[in-house]
Structure formats: structure tokens, C-alpha cells
C-alpha atoms as a PDB file:
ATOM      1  CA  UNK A   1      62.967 132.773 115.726  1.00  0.00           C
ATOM      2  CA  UNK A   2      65.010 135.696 117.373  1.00  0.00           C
ATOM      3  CA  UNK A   3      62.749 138.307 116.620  1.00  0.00           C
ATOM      4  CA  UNK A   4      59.843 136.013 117.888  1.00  0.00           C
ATOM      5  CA  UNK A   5      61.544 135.449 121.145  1.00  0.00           C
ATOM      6  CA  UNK A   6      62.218 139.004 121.393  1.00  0.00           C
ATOM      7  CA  UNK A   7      58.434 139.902 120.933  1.00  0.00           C
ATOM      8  CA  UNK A   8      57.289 136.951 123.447  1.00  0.00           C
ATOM      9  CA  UNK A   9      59.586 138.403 126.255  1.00  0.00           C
ATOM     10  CA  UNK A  10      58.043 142.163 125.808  1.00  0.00           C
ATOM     11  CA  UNK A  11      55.006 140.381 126.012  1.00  0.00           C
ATOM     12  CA  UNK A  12      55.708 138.948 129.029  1.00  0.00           C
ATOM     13  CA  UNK A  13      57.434 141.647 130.356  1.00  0.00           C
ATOM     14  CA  UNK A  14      53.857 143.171 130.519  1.00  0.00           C
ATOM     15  CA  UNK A  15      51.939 140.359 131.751  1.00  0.00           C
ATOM     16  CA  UNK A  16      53.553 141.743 135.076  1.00  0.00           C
ATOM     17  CA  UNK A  17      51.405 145.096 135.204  1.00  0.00           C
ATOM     18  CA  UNK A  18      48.151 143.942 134.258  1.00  0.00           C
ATOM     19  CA  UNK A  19      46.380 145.327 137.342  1.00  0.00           C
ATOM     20  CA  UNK A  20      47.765 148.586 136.711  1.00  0.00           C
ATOM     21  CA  UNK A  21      46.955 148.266 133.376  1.00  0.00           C
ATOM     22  CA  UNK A  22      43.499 147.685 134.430  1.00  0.00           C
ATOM     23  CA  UNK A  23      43.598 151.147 135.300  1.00  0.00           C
ATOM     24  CA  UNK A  24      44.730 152.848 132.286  1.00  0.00           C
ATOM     25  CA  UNK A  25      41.916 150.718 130.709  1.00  0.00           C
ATOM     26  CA  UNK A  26      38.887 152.372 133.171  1.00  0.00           C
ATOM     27  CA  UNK A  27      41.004 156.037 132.487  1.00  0.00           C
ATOM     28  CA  UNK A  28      41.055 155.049 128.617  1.00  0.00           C
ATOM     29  CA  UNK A  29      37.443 154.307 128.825  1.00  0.00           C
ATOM     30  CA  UNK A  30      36.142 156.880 130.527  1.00  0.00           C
ATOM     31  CA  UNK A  31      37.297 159.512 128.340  1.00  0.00           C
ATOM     32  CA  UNK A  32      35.876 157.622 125.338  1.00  0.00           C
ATOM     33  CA  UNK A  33      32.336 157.909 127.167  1.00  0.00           C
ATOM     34  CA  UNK A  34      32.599 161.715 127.702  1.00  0.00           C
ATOM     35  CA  UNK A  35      33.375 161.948 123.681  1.00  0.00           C
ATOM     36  CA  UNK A  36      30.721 159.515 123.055  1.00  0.00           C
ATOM     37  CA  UNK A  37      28.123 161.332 124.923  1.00  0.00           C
ATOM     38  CA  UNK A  38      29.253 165.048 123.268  1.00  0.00           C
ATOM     39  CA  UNK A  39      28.237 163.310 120.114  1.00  0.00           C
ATOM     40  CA  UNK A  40      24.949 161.937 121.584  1.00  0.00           C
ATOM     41  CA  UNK A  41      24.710 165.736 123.046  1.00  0.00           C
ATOM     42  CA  UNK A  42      25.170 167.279 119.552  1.00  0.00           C
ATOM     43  CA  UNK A  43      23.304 164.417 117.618  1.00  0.00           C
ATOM     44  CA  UNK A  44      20.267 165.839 119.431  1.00  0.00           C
ATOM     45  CA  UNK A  45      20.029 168.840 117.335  1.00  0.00           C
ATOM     46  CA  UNK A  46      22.185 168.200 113.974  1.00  0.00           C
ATOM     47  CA  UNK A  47      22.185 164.710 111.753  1.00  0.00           C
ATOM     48  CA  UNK A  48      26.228 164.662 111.989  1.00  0.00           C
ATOM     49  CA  UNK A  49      26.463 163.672 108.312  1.00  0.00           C
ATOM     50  CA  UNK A  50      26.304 160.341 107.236  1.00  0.00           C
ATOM     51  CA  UNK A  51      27.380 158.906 110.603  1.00  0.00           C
ATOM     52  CA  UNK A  52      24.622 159.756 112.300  1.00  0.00           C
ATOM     53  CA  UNK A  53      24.605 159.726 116.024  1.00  0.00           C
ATOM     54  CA  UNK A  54      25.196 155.820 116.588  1.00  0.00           C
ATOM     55  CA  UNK A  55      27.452 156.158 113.523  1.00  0.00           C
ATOM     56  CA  UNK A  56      29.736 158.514 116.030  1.00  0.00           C
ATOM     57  CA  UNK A  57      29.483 157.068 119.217  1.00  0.00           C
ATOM     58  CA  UNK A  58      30.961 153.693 116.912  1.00  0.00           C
ATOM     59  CA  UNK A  59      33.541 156.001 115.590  1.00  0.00           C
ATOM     60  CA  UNK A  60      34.408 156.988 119.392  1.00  0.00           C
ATOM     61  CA  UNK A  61      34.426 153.660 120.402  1.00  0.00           C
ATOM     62  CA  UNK A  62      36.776 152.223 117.677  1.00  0.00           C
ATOM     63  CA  UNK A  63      39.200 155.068 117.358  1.00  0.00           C
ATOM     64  CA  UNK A  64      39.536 155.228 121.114  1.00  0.00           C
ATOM     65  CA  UNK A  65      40.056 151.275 121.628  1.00  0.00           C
ATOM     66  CA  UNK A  66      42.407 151.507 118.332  1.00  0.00           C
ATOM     67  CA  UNK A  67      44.782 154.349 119.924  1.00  0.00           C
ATOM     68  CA  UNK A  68      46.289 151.730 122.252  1.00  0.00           C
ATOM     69  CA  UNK A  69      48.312 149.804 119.252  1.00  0.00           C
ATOM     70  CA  UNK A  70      48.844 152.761 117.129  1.00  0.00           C
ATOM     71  CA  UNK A  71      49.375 155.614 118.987  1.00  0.00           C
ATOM     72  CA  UNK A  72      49.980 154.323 122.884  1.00  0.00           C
ATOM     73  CA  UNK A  73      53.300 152.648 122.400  1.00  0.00           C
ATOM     74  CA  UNK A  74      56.918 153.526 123.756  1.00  0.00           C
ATOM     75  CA  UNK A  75      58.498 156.815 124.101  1.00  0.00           C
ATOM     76  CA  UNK A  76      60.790 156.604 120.568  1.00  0.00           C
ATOM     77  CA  UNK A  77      60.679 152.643 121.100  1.00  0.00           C
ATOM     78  CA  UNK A  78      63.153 153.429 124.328  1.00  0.00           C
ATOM     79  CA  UNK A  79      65.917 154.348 121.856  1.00  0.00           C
ATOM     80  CA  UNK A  80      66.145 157.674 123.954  1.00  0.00           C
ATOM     81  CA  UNK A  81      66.645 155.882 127.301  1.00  0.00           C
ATOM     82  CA  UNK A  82      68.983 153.441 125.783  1.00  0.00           C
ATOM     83  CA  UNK A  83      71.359 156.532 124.540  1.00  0.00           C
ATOM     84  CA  UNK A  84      71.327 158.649 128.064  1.00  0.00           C
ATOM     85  CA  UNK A  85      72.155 155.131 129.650  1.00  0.00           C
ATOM     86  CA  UNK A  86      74.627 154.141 127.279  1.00  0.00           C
ATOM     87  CA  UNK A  87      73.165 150.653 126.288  1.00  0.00           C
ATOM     88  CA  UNK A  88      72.825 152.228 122.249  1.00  0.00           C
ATOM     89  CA  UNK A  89      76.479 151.218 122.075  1.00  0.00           C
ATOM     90  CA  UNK A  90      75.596 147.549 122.760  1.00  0.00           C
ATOM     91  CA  UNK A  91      72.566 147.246 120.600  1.00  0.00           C
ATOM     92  CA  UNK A  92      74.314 148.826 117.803  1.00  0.00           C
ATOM     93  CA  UNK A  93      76.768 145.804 118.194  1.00  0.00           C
ATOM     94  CA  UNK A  94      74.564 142.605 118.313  1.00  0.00           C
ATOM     95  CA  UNK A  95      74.481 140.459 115.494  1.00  0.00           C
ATOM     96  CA  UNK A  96      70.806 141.866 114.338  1.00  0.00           C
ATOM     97  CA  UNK A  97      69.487 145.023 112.322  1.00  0.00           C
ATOM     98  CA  UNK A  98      68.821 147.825 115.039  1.00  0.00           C
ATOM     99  CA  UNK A  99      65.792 148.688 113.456  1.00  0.00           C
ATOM    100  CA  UNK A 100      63.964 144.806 113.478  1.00  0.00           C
ATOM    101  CA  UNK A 101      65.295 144.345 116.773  1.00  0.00           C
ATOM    102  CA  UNK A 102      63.330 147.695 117.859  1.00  0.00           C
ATOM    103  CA  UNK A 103      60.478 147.166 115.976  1.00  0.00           C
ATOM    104  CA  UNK A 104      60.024 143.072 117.296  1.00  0.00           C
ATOM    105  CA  UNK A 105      60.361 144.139 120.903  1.00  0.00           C
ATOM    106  CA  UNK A 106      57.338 146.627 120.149  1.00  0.00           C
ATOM    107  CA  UNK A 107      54.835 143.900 118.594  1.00  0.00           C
ATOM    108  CA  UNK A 108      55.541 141.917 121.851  1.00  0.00           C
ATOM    109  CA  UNK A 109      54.129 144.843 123.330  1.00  0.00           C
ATOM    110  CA  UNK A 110      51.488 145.991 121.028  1.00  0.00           C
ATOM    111  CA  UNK A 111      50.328 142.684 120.634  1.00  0.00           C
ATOM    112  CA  UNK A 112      49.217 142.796 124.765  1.00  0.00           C
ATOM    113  CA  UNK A 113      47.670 146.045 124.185  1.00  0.00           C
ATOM    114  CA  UNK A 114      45.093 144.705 121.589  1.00  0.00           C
ATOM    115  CA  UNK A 115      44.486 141.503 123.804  1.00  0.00           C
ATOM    116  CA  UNK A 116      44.403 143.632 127.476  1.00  0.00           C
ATOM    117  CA  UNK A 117      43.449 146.751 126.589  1.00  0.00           C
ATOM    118  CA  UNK A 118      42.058 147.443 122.874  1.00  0.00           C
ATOM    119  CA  UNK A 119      40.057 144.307 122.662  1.00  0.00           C
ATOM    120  CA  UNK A 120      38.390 145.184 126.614  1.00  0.00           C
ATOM    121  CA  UNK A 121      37.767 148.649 125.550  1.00  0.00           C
ATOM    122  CA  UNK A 122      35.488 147.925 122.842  1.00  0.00           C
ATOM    123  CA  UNK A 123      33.643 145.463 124.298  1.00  0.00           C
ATOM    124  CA  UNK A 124      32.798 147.471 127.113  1.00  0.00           C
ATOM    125  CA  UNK A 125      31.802 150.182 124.327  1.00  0.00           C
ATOM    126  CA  UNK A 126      30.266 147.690 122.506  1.00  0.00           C
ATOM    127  CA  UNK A 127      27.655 145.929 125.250  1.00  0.00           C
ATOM    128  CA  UNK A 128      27.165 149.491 127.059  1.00  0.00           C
ATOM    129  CA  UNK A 129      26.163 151.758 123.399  1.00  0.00           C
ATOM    130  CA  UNK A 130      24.920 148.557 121.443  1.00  0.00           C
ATOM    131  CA  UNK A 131      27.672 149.422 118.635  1.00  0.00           C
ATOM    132  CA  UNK A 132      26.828 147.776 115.210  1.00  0.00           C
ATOM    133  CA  UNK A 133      29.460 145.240 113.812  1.00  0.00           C
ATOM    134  CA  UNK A 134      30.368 144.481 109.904  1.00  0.00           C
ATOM    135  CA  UNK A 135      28.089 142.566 108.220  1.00  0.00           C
ATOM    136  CA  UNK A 136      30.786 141.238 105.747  1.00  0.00           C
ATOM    137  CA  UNK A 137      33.936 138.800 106.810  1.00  0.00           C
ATOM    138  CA  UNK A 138      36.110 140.739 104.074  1.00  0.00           C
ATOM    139  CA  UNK A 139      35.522 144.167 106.411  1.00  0.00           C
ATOM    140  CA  UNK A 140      37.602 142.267 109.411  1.00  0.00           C
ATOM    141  CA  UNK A 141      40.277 141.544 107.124  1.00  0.00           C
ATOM    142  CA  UNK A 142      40.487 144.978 105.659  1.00  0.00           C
ATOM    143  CA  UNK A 143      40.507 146.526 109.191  1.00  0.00           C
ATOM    144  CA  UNK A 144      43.248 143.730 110.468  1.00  0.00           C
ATOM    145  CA  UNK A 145      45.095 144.944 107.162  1.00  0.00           C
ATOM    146  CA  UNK A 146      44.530 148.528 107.684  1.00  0.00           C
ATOM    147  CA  UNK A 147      45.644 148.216 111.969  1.00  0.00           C
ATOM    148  CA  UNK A 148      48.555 145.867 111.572  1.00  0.00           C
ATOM    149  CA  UNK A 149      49.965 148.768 108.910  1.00  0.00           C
ATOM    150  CA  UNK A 150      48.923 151.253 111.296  1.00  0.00           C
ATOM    151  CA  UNK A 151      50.707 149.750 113.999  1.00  0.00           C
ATOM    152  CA  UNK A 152      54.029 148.915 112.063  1.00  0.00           C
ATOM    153  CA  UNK A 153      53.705 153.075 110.408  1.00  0.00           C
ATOM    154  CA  UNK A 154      53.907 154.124 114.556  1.00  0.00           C
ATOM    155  CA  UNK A 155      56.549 151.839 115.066  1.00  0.00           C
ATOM    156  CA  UNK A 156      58.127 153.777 112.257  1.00  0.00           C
ATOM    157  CA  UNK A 157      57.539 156.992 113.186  1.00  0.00           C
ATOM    158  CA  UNK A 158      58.438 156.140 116.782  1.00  0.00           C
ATOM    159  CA  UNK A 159      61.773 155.000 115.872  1.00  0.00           C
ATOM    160  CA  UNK A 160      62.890 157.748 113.628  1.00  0.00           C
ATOM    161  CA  UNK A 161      61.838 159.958 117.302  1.00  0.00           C
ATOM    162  CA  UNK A 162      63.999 157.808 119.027  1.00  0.00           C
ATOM    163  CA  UNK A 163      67.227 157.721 116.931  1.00  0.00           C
ATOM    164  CA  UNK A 164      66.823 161.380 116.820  1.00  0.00           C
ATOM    165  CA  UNK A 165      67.659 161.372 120.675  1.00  0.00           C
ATOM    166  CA  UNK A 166      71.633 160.554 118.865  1.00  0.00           C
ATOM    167  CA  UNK A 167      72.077 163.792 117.964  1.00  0.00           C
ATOM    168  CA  UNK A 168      69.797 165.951 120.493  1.00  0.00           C
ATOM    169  CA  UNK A 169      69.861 165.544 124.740  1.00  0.00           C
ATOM    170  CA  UNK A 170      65.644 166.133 124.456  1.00  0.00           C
ATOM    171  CA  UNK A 171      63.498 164.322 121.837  1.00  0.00           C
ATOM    172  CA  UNK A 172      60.318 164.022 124.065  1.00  0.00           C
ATOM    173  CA  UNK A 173      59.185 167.242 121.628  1.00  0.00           C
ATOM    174  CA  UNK A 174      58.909 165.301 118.784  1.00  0.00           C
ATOM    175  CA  UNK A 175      57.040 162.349 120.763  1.00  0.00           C
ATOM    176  CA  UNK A 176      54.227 164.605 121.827  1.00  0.00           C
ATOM    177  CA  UNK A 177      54.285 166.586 119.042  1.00  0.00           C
ATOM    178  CA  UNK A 178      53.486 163.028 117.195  1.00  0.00           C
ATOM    179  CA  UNK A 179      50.321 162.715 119.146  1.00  0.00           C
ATOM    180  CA  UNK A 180      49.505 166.370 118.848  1.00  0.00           C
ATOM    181  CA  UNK A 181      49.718 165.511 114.915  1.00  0.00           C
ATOM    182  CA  UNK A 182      47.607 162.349 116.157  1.00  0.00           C
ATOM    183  CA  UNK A 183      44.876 163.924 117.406  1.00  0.00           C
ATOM    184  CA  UNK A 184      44.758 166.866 114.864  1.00  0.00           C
ATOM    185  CA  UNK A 185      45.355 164.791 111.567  1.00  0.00           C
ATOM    186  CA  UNK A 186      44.866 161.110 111.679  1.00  0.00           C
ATOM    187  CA  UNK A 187      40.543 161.677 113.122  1.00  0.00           C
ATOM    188  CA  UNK A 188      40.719 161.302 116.184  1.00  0.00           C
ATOM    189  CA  UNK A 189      38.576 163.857 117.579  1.00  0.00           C
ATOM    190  CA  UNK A 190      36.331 164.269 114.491  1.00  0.00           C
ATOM    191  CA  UNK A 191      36.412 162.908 111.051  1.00  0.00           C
ATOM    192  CA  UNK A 192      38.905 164.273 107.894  1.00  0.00           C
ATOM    193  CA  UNK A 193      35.927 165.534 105.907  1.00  0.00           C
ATOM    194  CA  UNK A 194      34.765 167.655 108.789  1.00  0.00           C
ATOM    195  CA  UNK A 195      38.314 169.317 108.917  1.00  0.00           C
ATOM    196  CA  UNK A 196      38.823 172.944 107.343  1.00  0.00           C
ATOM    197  CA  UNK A 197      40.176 172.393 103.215  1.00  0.00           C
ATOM    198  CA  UNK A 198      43.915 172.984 103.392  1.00  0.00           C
ATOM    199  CA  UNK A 199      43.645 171.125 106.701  1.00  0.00           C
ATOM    200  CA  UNK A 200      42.242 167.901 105.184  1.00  0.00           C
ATOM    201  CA  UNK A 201      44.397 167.730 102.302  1.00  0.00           C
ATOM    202  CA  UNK A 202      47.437 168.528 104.104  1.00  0.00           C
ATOM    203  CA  UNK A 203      46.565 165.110 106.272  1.00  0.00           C
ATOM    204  CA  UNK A 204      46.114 163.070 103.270  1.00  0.00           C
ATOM    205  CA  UNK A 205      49.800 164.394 102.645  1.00  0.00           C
ATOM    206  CA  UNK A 206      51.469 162.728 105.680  1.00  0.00           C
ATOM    207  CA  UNK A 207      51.216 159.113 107.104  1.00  0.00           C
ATOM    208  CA  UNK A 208      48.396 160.376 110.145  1.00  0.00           C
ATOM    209  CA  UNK A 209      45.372 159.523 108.250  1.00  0.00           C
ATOM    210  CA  UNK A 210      46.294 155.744 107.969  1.00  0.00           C
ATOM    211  CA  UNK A 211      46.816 155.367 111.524  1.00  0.00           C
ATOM    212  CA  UNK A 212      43.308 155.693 112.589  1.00  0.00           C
ATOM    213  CA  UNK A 213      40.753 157.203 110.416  1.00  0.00           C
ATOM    214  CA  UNK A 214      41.086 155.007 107.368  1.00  0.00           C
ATOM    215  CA  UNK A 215      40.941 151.534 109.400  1.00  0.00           C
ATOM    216  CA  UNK A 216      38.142 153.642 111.695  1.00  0.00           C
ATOM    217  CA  UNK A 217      35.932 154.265 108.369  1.00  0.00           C
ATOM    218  CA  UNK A 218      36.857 150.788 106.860  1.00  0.00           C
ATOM    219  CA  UNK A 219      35.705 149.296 110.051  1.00  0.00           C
ATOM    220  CA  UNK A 220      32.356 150.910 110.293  1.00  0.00           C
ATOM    221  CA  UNK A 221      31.298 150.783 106.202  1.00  0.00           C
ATOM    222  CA  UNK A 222      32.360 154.329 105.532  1.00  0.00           C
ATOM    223  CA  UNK A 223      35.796 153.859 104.335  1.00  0.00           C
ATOM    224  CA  UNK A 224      37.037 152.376 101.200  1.00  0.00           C
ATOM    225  CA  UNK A 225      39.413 149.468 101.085  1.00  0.00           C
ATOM    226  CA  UNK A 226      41.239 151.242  98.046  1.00  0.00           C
ATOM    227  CA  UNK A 227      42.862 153.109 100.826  1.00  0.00           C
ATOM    228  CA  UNK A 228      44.478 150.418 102.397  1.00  0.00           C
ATOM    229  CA  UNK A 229      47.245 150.824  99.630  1.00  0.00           C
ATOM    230  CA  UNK A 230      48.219 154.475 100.829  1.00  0.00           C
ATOM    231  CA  UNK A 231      49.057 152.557 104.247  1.00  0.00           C
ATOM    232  CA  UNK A 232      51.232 149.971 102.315  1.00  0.00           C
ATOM    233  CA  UNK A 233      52.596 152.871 100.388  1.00  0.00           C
ATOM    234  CA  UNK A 234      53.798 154.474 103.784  1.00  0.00           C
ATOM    235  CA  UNK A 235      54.988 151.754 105.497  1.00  0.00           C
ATOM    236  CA  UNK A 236      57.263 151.207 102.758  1.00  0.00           C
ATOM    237  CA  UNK A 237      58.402 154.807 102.575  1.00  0.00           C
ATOM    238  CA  UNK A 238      59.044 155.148 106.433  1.00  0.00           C
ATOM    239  CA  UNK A 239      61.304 151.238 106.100  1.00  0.00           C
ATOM    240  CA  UNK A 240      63.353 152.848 103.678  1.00  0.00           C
ATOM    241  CA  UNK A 241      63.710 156.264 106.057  1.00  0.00           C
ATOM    242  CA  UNK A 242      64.811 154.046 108.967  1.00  0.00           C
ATOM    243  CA  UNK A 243      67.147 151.780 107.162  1.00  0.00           C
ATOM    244  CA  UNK A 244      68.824 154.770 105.699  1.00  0.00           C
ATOM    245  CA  UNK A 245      68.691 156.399 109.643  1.00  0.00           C
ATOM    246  CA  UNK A 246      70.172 153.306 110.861  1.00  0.00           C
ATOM    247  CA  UNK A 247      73.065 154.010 108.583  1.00  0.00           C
ATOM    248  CA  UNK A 248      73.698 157.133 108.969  1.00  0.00           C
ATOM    249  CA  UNK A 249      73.266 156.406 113.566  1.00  0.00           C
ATOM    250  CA  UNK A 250      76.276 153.891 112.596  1.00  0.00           C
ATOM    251  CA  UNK A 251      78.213 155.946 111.607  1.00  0.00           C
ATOM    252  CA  UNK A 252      78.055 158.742 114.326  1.00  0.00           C
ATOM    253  CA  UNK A 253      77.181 157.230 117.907  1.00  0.00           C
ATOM    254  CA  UNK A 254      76.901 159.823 120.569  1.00  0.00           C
ATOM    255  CA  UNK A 255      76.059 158.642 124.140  1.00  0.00           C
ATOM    256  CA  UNK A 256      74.953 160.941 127.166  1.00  0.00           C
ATOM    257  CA  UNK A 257      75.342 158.211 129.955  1.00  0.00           C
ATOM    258  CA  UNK A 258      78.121 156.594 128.935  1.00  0.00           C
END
């Protein structure tokens, strides 16, 4: 119940900046039709593999409607803030695990992403590029499946970012460098087979992969579900990493603010 209530007031908390929001969503958007239409540029004079032009512009869509609950989400889950300002004392001191408080406050948050900005995004890609959609109910469960890990893996990776900020003043390197990692190794800009050799194998390596391409491919038909267990495989990797940086933050608490 506390971790529920926790994740209905982040929720709410953003229910307050929906009109802004809006505009992240038309920004968001519009940068997903310039990619789309590179594709439809270059589909005119090379078959882009099996995806085929539409294939692409689908792959565009998703993967840019997808980057608001895996990728877009808070700056080391505002562990960072929370040390400069002193409040890291406090939270270390309630009654509940750091890391489930910090990781319920996000799904309040990531949960109003999918409904006000993921879940618009594609649409509008959807109706405006006539995307195709699954043909087979157990493809929306393997994408929910593969999103909701992808989603809890950022959470992870955000947080070990954020506790960082205990024993460095500046961890906003390692938050962009995330995304740089993002956009390089989880298919975001084009998919893993396209990528050099050593490149693509060294993404299968790390957790990147699972945050968008393999729910992007699953999505469209040119995934396989078998992947799904490298996500579960990760996300229980990166619990054990921040349970065991939890301890160790417990024992050494260093506050800039405070």
C-alpha cells in the first residue's frame, strides 16, 4: 500500500504540467517525423532489409513513443538533488528500503508518461503513416513484458547514477553518458544488425539492447520472444547491484547541502 501511494502521488504530481507536457509531446514528435521521413528518403533507393520502408517508419514510431518510459525518466531518480540538499539523510532513515522507495516514486511517473505522452505519440504516428499493428494478442503481452522490464532496467540504471552522486559533487556525466549509450547501443537510431561486428556484440553484452530494440522488434514481428529472458536476466542482475549499493551508501553518507 505504501509504495502504491507513493507511485499515485508522483502521478499526480504530474497531472499538474500536462500543458507543458503537451509540448514536449509536439517536440518528441516532431523529431520522430524527421527520422521517419530519412527512412522514407533512403527507402526510395535501397530495400532497408527486411523492414522495408513502412517496416522503418514503424520502427521510428515505436522506439520514439517507447523512449518516454525507458529512457525519459529522472535525472538518477533525484537521488543527486536529494544529496546537494541534504534530504538523502532523511530518506536513508524512513522505515522503507531506499531503493523501492526510489524505484515506486518513478512508476508513478512513468506510468503518466505511457498514458500522456507514449500512448499520444504513437497514435499520432500511427493515424498520420498508417503503421501496421500485431496480428496476434500474445505479441501485446510480449511487448508489455519486454517494456515493463525495460522500464524497471532504467530505473536500475538510473539509480545506481544517482547514488553515485554520494561519493562525487557531478554525476550528470554518467546520466548523459546513459543516453549516449541509449542511442548508440539499445537501436535507437538504426537497428543492432545494421551496427559494425564488435559493435553489435558488444551491445548484446550490456543491458541497452533490452531497453528498446528487443521490445521494438517483438512489437513489430521481427523480434523473438526468447529474448524477453535476457531482460529478466538483467533486471535481476542490476536488483542485486542496487541492493548491494544501498549497503554499501549506508554505510558512508556524504551530503553537499547539508
Amino acid at each position: 500500500m505504501l509504495y502504491f501511494t507513493l507511485a499515485s502521488k508522483a502521478y499526480a504530481r504530474n497531472l499538474q504540467y500536462r500543458g507543458a507536457h503537451m509540448v514536449h509531446n509536439l517536440a518528441s514528435a516532431m523529431f520522430g517525423f524527421m527520422y521517419a521521413c530519412i527512412w522514407i528518403g533512403l527507402g526510395r533507393d535501397h530495400p532497408l532489409g527486411e523492414y522495408g520502408t513502412q517496416g522503418m517508419v514503424g520502427y521510428i514510431g515505436f522506439t520514439q513513443a517507447a523512449l518516454w518510459i525507458t529512457s525519459f525518466i529522472s535525472n538518477g531518480l533525484g537521488i543527486p538533488q536529494a544529496v546537494r540538499t541534504g534530504q538523502i539523510s532523511l530518506d536513508l532513515m524512513r522505515p522503507v528500503h531506499l531503493f523501492s522507495h526510489m524505484a515506486a516514486r518513478e512508476c508513478g511517473q512513468i506510468a503518466y508518461q505511457l498514458l500522456y505522452k507514449s500512448i499520444p505519440i504513437y497514435l499520432l504516428y500511427f493515424f498520420v503513416f498508417s503503421l501496421q499493428t500485431p496480428q496476434h494478442g500474445i505479441t501485446y503481452l510480449h511487448t508489455a513484458a519486454g517494456l515493463s522490464g525495460a522500464a524497471y532496467l532504467s530505473i536500475c540504471l538510473n539509480y545506481l547514477i544517482g547514488v553515485s552522486a554520494l561519493w562525487t559533487t557531478e554525476s550528470s556525466w554518467l546520466y548523459w553518458g546513459n543516453h549516449a549509450l541509449i542511442n548508440l547501443l539499445a537501436g535507437f537510431f538504426i537497428p543492432l544488425e545494421w551496427l559494425p561486428g564488435p559493435l553489435e556484440s558488444l551491445a548484446w553484452m550490456s543491458p541497452y539492447p533490452y531497453l528498446l530494440y528487443v521490445p521494438t522488434t517483438v512489437y513489430l514481428g521481427y523480434g523473438n520472444a526468447f529474448w524477453l529472458w535476457g531482460t529478466l536476466f538483467w533486471c535481476a542482475l542490476l536488483t542485486v547491484l542496487c541492493l548491494l549499493a544501498t549497503k554499501v551508501v549506508r554505510r558512508k553518507v556524504e551530503v553537499q547541502g547539508g
